[in-house]
Protein backbone atom coordinates (compact mmCIF):
# COMPACT_ATOMS: atom_id res chain seq x y z
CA UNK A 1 8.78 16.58 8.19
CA UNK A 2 5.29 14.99 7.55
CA UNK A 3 5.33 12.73 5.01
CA UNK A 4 3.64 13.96 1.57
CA UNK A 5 1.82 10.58 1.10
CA UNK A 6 -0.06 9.26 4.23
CA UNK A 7 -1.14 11.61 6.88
CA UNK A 8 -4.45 9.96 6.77
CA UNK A 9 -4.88 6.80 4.87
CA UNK A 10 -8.31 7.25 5.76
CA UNK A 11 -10.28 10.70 6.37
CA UNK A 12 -13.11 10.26 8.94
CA UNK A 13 -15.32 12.12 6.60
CA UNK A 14 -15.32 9.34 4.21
CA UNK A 15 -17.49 6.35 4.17
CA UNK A 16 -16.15 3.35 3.76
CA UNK A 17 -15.45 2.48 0.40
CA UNK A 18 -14.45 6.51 -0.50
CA UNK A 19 -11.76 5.57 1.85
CA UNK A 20 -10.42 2.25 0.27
CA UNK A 21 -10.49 4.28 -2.41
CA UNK A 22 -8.68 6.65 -1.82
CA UNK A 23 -6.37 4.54 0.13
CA UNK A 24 -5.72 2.66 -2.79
CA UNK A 25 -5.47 5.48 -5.08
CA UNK A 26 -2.52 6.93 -2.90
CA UNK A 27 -0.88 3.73 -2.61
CA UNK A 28 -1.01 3.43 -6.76
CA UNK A 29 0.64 6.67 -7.19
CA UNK A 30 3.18 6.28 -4.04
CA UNK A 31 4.04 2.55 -6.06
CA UNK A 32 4.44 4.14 -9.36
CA UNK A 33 6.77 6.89 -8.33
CA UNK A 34 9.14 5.42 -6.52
CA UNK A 35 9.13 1.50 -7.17
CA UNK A 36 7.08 0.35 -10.36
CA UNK A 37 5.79 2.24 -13.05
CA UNK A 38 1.88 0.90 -13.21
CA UNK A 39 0.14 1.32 -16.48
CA UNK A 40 -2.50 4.28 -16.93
CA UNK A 41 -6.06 2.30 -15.65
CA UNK A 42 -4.15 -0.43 -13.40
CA UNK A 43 -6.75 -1.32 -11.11
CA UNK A 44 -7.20 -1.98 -8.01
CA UNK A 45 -6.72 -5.67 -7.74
CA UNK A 46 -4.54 -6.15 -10.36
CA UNK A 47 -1.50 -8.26 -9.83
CA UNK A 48 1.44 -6.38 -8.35
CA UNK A 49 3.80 -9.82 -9.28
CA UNK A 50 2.89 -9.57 -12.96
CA UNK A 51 3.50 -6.31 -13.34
CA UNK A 52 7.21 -6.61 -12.01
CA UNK A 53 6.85 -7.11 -8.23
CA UNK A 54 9.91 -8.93 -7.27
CA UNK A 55 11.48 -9.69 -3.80
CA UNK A 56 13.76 -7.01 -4.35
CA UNK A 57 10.92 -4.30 -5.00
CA UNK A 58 8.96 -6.13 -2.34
CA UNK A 59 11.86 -5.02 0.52
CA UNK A 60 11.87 -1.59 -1.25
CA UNK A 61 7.88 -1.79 -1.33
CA UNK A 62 8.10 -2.44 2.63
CA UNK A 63 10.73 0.08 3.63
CA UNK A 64 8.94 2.76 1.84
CA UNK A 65 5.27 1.42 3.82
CA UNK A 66 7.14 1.64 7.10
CA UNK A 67 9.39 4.97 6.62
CA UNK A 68 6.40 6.97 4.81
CA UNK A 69 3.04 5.02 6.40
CA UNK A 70 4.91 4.55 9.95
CA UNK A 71 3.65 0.74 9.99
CA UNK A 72 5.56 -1.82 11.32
CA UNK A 73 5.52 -5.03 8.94
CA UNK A 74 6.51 -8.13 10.98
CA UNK A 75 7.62 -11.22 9.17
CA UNK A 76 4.56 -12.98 10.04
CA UNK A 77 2.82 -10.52 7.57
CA UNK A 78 5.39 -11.07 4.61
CA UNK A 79 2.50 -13.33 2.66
CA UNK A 80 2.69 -13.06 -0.94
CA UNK A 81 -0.89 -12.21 -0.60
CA UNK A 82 -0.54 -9.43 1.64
CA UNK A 83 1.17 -7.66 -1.43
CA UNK A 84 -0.51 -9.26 -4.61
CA UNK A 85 -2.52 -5.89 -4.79
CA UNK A 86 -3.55 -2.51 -4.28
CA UNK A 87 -6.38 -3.24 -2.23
CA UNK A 88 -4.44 -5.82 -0.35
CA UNK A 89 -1.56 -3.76 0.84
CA UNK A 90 -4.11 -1.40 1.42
CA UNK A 91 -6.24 -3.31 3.73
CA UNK A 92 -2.76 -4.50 5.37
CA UNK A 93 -1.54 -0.95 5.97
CA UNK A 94 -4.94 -0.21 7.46
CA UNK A 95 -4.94 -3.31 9.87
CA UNK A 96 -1.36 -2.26 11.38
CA UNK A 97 -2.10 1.51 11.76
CA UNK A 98 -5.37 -0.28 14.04
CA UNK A 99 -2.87 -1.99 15.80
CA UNK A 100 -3.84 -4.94 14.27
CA UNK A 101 -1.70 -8.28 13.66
């Protein structure tokens, strides 16, 4: 079964920004659902830790990346800044699906 949530993070059809966008847009409502309620308007670099990011939603935050994004997250990328936002677990997501480090 395909996962609901990220078949494409990014359509081709999309420029640029349309697609961190979006990207981030799936990631809020994939976060909300299943790990941490966000508040109506949260945006998009909002602080993930003050809104009730612990490490203990952080390993649920990464099991659900890899099981429903198919990313691999090594240690090396377990910086608290890799997962202080939206847009920054959105640009991480992006850089391992590129086969990026």
């Amino acid at each position: 079964m395909v996962p609901f949530f990220f078949i494409d993070l990014t359509p081709a059809t999309m420029s640029d920004s349309e697609a961190q966008a979006a990207a981030v847009e799936k990631l809020r409502v994939l976060i909300s659902e299943r790990l941490l309620p966000l508040p109506d308007g949260f945006p998009s670099d909002g602080d993930l830790y003050q809104q009730g990011l612990d490490s203990m939603a952080l390993m649920q935050l990464i099991l659900v990346l890899e099981q429903e994004l198919g990313v691999h997250i090594e240690p090396q990328d377990l910086a608290k800044e890799h997962f202080k936002t939206l847009q920054a677990i959105a640009k991480l997501v992006e850089t391992k699906r590129n086969g990026g480090e």
